[in-house]
N, C-alpha and C. Protein backbone atom coordinates (compact mmCIF):
# COMPACT_ATOMS: atom_id res chain seq x y z
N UNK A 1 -28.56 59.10 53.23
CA UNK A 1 -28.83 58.99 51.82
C UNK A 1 -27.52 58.95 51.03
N UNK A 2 -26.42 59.49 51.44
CA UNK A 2 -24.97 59.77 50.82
C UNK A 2 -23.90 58.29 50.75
N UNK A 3 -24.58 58.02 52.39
CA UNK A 3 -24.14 56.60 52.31
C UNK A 3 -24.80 55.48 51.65
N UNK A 4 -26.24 55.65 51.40
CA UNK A 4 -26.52 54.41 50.81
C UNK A 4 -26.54 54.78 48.87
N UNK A 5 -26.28 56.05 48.63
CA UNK A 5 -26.01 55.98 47.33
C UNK A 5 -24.04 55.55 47.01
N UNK A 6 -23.55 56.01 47.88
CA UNK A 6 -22.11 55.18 47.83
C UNK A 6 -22.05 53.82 47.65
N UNK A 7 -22.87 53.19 48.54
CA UNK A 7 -22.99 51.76 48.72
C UNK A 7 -23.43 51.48 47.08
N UNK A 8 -24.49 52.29 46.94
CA UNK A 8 -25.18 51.78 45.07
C UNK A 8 -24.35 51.59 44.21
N UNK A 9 -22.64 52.79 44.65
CA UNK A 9 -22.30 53.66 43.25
C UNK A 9 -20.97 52.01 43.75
N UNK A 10 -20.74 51.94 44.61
CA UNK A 10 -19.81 50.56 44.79
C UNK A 10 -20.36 49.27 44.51
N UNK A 11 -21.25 48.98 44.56
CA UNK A 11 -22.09 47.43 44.01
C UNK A 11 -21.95 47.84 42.55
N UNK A 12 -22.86 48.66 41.86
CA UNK A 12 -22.63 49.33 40.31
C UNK A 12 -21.04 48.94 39.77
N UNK A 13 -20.08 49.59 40.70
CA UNK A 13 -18.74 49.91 40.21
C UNK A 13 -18.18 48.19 40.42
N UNK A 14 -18.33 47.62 41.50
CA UNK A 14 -18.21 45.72 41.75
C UNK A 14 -18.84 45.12 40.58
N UNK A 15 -19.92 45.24 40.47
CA UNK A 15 -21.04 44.45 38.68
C UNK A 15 -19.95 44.77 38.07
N UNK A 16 -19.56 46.28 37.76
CA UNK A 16 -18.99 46.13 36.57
C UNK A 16 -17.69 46.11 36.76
N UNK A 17 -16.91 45.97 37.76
CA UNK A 17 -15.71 45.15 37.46
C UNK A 17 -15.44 43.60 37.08
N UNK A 18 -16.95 42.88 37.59
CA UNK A 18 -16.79 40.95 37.67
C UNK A 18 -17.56 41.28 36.39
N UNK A 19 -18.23 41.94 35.64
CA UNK A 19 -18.51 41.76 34.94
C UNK A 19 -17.27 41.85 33.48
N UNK A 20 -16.42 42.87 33.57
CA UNK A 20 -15.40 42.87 32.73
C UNK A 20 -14.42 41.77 32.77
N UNK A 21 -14.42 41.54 34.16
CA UNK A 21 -13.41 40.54 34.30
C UNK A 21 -14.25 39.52 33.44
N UNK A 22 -15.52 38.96 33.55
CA UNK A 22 -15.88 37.98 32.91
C UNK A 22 -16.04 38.05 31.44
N UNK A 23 -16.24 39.57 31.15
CA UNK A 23 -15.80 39.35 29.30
C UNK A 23 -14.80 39.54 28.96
N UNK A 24 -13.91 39.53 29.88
CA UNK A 24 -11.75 39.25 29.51
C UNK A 24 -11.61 37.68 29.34
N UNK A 25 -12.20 37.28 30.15
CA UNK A 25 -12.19 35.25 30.50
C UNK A 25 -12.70 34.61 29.54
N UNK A 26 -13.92 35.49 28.84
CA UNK A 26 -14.84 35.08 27.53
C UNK A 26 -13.71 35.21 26.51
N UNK A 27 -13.41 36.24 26.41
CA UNK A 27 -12.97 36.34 25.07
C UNK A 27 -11.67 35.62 24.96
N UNK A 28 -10.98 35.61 26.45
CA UNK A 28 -9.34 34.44 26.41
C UNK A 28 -10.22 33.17 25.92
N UNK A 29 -11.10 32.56 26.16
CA UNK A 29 -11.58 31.71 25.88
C UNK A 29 -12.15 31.20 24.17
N UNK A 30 -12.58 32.65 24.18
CA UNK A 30 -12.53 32.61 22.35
C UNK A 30 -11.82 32.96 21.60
N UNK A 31 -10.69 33.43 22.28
CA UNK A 31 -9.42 33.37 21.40
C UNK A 31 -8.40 32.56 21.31
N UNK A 32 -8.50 31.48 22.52
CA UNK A 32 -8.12 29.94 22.55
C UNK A 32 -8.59 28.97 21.79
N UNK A 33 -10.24 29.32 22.15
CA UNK A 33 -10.87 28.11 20.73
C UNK A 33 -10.66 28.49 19.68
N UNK A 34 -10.79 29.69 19.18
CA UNK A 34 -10.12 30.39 17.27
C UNK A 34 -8.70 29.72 17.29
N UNK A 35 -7.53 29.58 18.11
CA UNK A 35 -6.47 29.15 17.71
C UNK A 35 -6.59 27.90 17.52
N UNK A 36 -7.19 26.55 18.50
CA UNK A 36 -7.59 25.32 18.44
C UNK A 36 -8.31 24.90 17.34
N UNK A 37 -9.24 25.72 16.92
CA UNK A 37 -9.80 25.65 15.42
C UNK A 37 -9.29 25.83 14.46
N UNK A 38 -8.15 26.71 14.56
CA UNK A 38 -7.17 26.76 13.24
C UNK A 38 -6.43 25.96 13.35
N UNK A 39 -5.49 25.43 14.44
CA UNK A 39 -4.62 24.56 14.29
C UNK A 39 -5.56 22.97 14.02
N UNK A 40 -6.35 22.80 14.43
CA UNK A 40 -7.52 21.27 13.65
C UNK A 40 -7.53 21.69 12.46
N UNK A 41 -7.93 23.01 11.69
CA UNK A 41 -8.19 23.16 10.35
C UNK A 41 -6.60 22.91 9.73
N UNK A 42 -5.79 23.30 10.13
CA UNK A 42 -4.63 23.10 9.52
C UNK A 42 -3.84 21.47 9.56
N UNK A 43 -3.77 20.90 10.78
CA UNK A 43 -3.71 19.58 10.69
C UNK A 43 -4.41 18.72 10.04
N UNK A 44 -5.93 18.90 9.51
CA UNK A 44 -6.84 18.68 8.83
C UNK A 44 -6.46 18.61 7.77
N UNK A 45 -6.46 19.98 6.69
CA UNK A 45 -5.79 20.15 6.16
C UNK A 45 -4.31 19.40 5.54
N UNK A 46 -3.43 18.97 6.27
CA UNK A 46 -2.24 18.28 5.89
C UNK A 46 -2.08 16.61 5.76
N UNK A 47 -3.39 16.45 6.64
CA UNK A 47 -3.70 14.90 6.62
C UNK A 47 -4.48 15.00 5.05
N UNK A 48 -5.17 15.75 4.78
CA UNK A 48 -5.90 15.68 3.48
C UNK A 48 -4.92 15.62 2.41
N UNK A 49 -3.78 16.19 2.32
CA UNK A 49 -3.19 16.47 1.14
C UNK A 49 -1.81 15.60 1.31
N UNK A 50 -2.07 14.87 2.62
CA UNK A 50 -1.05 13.64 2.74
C UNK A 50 -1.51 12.07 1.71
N UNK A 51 -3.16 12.57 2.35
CA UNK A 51 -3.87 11.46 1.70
C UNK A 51 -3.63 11.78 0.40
N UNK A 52 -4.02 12.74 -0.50
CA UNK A 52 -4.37 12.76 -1.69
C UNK A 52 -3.50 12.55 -2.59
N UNK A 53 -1.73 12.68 -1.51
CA UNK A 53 -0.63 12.11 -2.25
C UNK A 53 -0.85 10.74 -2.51
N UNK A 54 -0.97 10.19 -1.08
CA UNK A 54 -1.12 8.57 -1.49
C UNK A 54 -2.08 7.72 -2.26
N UNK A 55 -2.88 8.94 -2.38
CA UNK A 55 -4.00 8.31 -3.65
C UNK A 55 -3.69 8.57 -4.99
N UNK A 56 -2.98 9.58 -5.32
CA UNK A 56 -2.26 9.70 -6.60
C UNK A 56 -0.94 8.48 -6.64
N UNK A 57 -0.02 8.79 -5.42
CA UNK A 57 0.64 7.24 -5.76
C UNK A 57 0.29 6.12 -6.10
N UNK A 58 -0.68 6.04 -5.15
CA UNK A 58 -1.56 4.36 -5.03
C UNK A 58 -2.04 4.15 -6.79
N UNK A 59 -2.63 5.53 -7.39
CA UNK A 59 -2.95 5.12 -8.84
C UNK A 59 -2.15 5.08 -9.74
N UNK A 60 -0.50 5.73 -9.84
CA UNK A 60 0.51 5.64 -10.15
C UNK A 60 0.63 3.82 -10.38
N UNK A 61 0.67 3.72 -9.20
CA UNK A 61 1.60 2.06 -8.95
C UNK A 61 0.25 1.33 -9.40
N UNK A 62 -0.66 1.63 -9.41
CA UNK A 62 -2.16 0.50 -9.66
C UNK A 62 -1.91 0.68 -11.28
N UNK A 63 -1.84 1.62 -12.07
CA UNK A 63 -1.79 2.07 -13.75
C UNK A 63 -0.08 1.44 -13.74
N UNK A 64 1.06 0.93 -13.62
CA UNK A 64 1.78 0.45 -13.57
C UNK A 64 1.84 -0.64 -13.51
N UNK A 65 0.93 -1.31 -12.32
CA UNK A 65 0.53 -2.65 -12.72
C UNK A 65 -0.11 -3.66 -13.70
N UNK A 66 -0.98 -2.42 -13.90
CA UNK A 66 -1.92 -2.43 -15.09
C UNK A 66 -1.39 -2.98 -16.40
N UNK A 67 -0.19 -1.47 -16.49
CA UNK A 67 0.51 -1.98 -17.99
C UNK A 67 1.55 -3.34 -18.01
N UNK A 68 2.00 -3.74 -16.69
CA UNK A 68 2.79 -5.15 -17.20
C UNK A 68 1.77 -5.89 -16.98
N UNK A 69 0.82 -6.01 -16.63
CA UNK A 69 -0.18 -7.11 -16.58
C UNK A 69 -0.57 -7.52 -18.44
N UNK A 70 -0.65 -6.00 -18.75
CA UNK A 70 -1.26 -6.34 -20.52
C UNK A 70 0.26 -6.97 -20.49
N UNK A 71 1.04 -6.40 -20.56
CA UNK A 71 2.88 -6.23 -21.18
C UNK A 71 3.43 -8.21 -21.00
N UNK A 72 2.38 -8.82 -19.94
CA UNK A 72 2.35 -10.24 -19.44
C UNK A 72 1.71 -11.04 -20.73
N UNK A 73 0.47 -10.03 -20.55
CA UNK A 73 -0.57 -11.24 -21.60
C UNK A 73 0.17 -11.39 -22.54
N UNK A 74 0.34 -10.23 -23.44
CA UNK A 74 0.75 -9.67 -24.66
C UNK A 74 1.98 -11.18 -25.12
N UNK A 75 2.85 -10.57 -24.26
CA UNK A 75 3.99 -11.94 -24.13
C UNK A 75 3.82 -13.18 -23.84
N UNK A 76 2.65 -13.68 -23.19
CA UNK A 76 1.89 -14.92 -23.16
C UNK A 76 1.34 -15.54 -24.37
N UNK A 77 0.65 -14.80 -24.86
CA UNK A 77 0.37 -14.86 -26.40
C UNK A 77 0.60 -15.00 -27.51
N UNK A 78 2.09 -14.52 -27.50
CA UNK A 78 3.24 -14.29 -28.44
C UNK A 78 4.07 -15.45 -28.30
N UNK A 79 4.15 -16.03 -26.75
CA UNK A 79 5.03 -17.85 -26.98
C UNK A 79 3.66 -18.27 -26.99
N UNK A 80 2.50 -18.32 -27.32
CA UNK A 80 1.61 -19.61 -27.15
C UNK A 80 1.35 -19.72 -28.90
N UNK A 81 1.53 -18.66 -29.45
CA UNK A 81 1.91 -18.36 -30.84
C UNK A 81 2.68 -19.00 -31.64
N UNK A 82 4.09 -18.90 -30.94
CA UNK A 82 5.23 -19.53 -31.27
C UNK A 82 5.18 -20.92 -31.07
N UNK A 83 4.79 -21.50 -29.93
CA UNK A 83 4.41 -22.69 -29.80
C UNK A 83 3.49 -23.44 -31.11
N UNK A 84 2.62 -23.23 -30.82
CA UNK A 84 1.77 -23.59 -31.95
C UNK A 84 2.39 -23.45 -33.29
N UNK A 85 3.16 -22.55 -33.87
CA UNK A 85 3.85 -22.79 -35.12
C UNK A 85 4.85 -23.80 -35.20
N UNK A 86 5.85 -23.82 -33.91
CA UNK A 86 6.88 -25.09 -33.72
C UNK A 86 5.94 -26.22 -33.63
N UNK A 87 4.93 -26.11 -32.73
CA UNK A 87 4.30 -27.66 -33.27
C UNK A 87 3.89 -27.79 -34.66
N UNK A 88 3.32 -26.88 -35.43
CA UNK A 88 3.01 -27.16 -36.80
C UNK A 88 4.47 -27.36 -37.73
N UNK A 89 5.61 -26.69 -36.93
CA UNK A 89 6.61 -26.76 -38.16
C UNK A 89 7.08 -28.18 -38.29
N UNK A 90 7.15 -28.84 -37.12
CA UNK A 90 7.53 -30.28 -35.89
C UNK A 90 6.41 -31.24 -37.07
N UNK A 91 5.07 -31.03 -37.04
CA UNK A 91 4.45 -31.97 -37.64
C UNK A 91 4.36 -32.12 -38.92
N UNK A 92 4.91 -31.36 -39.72
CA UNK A 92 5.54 -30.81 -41.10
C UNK A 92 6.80 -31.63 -41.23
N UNK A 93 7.87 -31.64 -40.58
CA UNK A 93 8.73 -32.04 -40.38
C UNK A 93 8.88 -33.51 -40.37
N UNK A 94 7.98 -33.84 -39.61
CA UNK A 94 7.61 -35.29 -39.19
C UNK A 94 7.05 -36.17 -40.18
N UNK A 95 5.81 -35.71 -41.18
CA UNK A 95 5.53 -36.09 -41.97
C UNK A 95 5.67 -36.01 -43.43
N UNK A 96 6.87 -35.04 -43.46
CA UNK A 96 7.76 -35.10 -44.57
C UNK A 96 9.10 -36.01 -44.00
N UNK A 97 9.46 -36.20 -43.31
CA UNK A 97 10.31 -37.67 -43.04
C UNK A 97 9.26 -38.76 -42.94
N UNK A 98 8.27 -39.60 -42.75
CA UNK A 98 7.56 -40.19 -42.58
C UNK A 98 7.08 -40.60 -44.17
N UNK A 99 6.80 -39.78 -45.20
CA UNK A 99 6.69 -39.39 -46.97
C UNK A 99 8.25 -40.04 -47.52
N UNK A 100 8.95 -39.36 -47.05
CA UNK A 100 10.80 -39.75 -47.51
C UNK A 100 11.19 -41.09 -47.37
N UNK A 101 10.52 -41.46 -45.76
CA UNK A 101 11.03 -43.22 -45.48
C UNK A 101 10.25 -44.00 -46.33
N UNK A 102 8.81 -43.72 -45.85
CA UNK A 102 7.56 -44.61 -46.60
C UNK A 102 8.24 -45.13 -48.20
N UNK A 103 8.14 -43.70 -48.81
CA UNK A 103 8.65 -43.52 -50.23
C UNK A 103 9.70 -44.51 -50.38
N UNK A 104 10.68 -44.08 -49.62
CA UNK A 104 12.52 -45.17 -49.98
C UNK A 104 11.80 -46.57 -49.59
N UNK A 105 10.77 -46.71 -48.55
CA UNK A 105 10.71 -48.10 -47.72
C UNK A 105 9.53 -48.87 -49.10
N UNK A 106 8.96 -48.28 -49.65
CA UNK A 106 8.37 -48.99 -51.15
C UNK A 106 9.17 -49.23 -51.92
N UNK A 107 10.17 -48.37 -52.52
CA UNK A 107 10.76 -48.51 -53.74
C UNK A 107 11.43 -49.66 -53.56
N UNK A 108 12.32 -49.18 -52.39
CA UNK A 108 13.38 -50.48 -51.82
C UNK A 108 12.74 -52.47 -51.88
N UNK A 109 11.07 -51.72 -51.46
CA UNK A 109 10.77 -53.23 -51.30
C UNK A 109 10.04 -53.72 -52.90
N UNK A 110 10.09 -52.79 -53.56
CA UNK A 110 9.90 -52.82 -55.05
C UNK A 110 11.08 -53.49 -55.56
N UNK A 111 12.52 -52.66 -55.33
CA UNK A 111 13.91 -52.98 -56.15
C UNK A 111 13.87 -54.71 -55.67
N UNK A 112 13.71 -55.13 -54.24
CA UNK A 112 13.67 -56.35 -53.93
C UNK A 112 12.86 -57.42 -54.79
N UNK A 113 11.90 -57.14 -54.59
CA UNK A 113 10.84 -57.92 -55.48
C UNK A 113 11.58 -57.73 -56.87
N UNK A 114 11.85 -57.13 -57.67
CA UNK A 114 12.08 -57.06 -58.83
C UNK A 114 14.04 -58.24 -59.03
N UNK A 115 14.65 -57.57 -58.02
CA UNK A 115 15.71 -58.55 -58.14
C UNK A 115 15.50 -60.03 -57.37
């Protein structure tokens, strides 16, 4: 009876050594994945706020474009402006010399006729 309760108290005392050993292996194991999970959360993390730079740049340079695009029209507008007045000043011009000749080119053919 002495021997087969030895034998009990050594199987008992074996369980619970493979058994500790196996919640030492558990927990190396969950204290490997907690580090693997933080370091993803943290690389995570840095890709996010890498991005969010380049999305603030990206709208930087997009609102930059923006304003010489007006800063284009604006100045497009302003010679198509100018244009249009040089042609009106041009046809002003034109037909006040055109008034001046006409004018001299009657009188002249008036003074003729008359002498």
């Amino acid at each position: 009876m002495e021997a087969r309760a030895r034998e009990t108290e050594a199987r008992a005392q074996s369980m619970c050594k493979a058994a500790s050993e196996r919640m030492l292996a558990a927990e190396a194991r969950s204290e490997a994945a907690d580090r693997a999970r933080r370091k993803i959360i943290t690389e995570a993390e840095c890709k996010l706020q890498d991005a969010s730079r380049a999305l603030s740049q990206a709208q930087i340079q997009i609102t930059a474009a923006e304003d010489r695009a007006t800063a284009a029209e604006v100045r497009a507008q302003v010679a198509e402006a100018k244009a249009r007045q040089a042609l009106e000043t041009l046809s002003l011009v034109e037909e006040a010399l055109r008034n001046r000749f006409c004018t001299n080119s009657t009188a002249n053919s008036k003074l003729s006729a008359v002498a």
